[in-house]
C-alpha atoms as a PDB file:
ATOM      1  CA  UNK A   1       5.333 -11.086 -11.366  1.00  0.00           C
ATOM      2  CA  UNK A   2       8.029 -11.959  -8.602  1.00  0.00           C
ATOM      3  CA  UNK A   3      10.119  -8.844  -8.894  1.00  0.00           C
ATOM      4  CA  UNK A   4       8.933  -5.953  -6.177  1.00  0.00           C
ATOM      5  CA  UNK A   5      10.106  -3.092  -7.945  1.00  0.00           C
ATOM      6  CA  UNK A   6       7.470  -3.927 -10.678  1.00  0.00           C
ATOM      7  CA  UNK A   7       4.931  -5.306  -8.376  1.00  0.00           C
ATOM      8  CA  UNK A   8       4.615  -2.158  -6.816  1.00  0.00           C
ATOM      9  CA  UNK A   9       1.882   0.136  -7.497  1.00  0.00           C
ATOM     10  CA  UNK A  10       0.039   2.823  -5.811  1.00  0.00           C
ATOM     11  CA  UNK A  11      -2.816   1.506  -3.405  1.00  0.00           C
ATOM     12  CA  UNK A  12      -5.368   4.001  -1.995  1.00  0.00           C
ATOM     13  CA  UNK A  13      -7.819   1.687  -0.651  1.00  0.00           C
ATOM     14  CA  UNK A  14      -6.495  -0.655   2.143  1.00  0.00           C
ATOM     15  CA  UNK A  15      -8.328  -3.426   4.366  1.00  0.00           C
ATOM     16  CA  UNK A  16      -8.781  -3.042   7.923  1.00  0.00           C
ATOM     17  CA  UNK A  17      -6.014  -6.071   8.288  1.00  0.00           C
ATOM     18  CA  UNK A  18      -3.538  -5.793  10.810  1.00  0.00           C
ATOM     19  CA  UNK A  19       0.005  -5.743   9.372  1.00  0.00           C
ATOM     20  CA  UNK A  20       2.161  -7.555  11.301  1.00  0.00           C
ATOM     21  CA  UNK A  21       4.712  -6.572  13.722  1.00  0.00           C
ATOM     22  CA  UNK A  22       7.344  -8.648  11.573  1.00  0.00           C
ATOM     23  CA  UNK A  23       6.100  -7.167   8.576  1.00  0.00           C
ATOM     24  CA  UNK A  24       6.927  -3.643  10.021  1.00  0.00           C
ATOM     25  CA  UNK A  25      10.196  -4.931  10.809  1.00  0.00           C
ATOM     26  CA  UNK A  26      10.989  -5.543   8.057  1.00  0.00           C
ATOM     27  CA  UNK A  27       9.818  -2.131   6.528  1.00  0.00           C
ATOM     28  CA  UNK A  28      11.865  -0.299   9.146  1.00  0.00           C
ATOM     29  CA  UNK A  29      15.252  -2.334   7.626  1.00  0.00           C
ATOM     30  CA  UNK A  30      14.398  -1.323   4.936  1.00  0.00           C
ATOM     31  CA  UNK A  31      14.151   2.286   5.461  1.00  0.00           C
ATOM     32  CA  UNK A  32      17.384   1.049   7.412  1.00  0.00           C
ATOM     33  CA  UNK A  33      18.839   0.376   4.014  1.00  0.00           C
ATOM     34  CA  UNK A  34      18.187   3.662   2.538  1.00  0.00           C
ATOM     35  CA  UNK A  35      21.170   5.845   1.502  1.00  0.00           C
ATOM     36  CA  UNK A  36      21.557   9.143   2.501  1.00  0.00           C
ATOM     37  CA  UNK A  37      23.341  12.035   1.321  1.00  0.00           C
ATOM     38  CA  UNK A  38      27.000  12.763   2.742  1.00  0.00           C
ATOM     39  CA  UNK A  39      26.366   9.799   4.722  1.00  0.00           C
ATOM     40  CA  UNK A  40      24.453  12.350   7.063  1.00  0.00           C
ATOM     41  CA  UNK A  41      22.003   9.255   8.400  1.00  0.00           C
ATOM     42  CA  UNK A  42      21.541  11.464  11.704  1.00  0.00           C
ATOM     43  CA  UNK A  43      19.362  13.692   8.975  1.00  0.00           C
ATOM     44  CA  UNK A  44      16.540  11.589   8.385  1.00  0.00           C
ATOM     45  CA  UNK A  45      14.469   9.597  11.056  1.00  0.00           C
ATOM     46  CA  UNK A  46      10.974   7.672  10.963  1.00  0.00           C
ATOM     47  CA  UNK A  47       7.929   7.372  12.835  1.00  0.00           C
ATOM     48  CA  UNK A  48       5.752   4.386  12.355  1.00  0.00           C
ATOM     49  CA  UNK A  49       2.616   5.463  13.017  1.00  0.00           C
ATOM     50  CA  UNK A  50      -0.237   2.129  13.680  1.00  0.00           C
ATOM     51  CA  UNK A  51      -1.867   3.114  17.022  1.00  0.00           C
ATOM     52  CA  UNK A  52      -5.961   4.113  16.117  1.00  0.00           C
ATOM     53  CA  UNK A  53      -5.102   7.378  18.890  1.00  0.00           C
ATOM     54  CA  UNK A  54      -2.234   8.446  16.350  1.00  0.00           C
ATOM     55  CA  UNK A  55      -3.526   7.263  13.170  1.00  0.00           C
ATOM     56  CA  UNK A  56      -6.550   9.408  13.581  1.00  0.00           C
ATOM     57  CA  UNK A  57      -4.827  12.589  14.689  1.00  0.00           C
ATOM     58  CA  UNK A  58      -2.561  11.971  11.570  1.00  0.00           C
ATOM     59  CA  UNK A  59      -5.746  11.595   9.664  1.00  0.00           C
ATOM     60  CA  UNK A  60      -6.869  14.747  10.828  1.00  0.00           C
ATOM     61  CA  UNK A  61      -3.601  16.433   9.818  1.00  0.00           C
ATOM     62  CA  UNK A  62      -3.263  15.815   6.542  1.00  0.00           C
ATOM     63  CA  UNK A  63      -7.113  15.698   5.546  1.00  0.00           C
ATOM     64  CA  UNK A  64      -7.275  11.803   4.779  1.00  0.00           C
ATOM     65  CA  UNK A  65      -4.541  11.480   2.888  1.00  0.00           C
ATOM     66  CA  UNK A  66      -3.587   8.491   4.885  1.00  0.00           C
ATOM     67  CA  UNK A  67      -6.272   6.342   2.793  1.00  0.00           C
ATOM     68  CA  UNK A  68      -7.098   5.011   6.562  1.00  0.00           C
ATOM     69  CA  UNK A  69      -4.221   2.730   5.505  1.00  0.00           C
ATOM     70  CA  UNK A  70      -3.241   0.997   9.416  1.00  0.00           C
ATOM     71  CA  UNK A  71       0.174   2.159   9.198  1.00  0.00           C
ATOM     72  CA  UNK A  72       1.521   5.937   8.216  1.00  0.00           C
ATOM     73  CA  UNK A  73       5.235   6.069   7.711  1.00  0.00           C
ATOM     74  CA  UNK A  74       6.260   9.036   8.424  1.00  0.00           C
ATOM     75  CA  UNK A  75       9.656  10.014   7.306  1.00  0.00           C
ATOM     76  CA  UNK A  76      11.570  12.969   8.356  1.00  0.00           C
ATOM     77  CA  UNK A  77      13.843  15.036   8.187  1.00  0.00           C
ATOM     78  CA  UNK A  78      16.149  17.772   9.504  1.00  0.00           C
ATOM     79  CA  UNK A  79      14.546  21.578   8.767  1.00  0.00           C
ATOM     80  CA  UNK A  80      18.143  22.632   7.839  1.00  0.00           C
ATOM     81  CA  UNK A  81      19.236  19.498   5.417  1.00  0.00           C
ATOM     82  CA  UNK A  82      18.992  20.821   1.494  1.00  0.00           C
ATOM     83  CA  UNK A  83      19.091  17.284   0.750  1.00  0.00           C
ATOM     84  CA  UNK A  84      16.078  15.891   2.675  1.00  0.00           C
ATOM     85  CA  UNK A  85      13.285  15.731   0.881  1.00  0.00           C
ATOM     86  CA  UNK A  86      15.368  13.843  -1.825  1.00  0.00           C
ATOM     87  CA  UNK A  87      16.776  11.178   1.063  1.00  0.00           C
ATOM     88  CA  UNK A  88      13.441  10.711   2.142  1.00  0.00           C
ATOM     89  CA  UNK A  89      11.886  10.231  -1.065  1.00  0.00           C
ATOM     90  CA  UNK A  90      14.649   7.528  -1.724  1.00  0.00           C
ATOM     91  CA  UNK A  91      14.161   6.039   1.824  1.00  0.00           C
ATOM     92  CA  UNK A  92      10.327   6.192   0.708  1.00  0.00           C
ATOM     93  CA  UNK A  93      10.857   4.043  -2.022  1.00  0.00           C
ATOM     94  CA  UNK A  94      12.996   1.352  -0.181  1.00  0.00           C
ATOM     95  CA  UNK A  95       9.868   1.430   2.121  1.00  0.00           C
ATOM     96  CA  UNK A  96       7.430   1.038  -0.653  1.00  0.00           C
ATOM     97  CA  UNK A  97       9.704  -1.941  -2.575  1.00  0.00           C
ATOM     98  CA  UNK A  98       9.784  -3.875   0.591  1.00  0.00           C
ATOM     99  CA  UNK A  99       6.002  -3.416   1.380  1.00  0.00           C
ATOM    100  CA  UNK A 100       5.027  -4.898  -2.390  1.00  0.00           C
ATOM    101  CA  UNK A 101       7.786  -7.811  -1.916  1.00  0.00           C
ATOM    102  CA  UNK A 102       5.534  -8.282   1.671  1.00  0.00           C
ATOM    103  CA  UNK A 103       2.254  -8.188  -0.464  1.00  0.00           C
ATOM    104  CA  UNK A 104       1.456  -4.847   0.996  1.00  0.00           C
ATOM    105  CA  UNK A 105      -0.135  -1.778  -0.633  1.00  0.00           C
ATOM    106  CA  UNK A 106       1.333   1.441  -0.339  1.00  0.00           C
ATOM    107  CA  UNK A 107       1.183   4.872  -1.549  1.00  0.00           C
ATOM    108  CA  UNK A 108       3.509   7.969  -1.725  1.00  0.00           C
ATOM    109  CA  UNK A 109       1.415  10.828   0.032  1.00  0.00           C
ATOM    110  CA  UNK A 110       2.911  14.140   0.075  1.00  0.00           C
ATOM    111  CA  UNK A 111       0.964  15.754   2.901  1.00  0.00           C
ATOM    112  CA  UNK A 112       3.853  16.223   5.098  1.00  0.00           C
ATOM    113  CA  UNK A 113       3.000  19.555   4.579  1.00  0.00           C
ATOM    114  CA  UNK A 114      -0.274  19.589   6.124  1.00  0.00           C
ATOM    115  CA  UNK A 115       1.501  17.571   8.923  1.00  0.00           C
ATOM    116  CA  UNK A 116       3.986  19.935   9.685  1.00  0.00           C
ATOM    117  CA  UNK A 117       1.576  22.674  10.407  1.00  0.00           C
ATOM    118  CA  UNK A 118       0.620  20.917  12.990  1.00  0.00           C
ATOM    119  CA  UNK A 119       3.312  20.860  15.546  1.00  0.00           C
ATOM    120  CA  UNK A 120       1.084  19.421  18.738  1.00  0.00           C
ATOM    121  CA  UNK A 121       0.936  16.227  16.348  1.00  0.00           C
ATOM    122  CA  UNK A 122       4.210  16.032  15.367  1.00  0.00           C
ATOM    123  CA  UNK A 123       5.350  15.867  18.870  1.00  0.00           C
ATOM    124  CA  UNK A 124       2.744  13.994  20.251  1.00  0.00           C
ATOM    125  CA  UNK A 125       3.740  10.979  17.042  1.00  0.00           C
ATOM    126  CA  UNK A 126       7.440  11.553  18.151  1.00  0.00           C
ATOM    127  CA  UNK A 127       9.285  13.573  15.581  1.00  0.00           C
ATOM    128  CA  UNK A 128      11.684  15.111  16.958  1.00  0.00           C
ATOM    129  CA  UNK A 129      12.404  19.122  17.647  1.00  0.00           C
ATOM    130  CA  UNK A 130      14.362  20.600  14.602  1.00  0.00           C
ATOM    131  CA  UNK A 131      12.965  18.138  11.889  1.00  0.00           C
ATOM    132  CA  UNK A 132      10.172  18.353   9.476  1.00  0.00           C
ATOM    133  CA  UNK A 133       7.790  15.697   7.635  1.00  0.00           C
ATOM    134  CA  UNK A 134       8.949  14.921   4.308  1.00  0.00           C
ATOM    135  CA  UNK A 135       7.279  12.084   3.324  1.00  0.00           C
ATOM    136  CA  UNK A 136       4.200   9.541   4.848  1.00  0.00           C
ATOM    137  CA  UNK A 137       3.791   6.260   3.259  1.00  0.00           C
ATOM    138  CA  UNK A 138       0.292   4.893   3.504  1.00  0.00           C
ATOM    139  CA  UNK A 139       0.983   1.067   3.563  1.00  0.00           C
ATOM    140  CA  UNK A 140      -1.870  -1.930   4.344  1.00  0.00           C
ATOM    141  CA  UNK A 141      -2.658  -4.942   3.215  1.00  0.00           C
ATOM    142  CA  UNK A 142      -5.150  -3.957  -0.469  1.00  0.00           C
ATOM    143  CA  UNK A 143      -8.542  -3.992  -0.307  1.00  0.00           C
ATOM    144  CA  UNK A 144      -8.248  -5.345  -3.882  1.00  0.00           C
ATOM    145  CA  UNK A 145      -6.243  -7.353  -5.524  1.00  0.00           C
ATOM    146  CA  UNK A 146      -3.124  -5.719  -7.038  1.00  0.00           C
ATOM    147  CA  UNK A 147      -2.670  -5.496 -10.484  1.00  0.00           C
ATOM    148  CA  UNK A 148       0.767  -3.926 -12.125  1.00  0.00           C
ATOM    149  CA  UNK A 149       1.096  -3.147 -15.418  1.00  0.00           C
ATOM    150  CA  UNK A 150       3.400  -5.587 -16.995  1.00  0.00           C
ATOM    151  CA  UNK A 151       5.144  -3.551 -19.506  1.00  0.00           C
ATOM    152  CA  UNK A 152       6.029   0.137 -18.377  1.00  0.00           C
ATOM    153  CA  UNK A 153       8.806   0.705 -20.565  1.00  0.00           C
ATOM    154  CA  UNK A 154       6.694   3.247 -22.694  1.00  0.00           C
ATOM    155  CA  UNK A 155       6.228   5.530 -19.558  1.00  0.00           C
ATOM    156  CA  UNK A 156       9.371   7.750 -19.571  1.00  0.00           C
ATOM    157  CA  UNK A 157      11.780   8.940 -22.265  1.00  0.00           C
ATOM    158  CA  UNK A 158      14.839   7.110 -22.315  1.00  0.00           C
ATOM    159  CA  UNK A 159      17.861   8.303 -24.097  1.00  0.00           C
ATOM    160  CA  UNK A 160      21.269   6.133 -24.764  1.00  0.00           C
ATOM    161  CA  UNK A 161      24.208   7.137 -26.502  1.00  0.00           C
END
């Protein structure tokens, strides 16, 4: 299967492989890429979290969630913004599309919450006064080898008229 929107699934166990600084580049266009609500781009930021000093006190934060994946995406946005969580999810998903097309695992993690109540990590990771975690993506190259479901079409109700 070629196509990375079906390619990608959710990976919670991730090798200790380095992903490469290319590879990250091109996961930060594509977060580049992301739309964003009322064109308000100065809303949303990202920290890419791969050094072992910040990946642990991530770790730490949100209890593991991170899968010890080697890089945490943190996405995040401003505390004010009532659209934020929903142009981070969508930047998420930009993130996660690019990372399968790479042949990189990723997963969705919604402990951003755990993050943000922990402000001395936040800062010390870079996100900036006034915003809030909405999203970390756990990306790394799979432990195992990934395996989509071919046909999803049965997974949501569809309606046309």
């Amino acid at each position: 299967m070629s196509d990375p929107v079906l390619k990608r699934v959710s990976v919670r166990k991730f090798s200790h492989e380095a992903v490469s600084e290319a590879d990250i580049e091109k996961l930060i266009k594509a977060f580049h890429a992301s739309p964003a609500a009322m064109g308000k781009f100065e809303n949303m930021q990202a920290v890419v979290v791969q050094k072992p000093k910040y990946l642990d006190e991530v770790e730490n934060a949100i209890h593991g969630h991170g899968h010890n994946a080697p890089v945490l995406f943190v996405i995040a946005t401003k505390k004010d913004d009532p659209m934020g969580e929903r142009n981070a999810s969508v930047a998420a998903q930009n993130v996660m599309i690019e990372a399968a097309s790479l042949d990189l695992g990723s997963t969705y993690t919604i402990s951003s919450m755990e993050l943000n109540k922990n402000p001395e990590v936040m800062s010390h990771i870079g996100i900036d006064h006034g915003f809030e975690a909405s999203v970390i993506i756990a990306i790394g190259h799979p432990e195992e080898e990934l395996k989509a479901e071919t046909d999803r079409s049965g997974r949501y109700k569809v309606t046309r008229r």
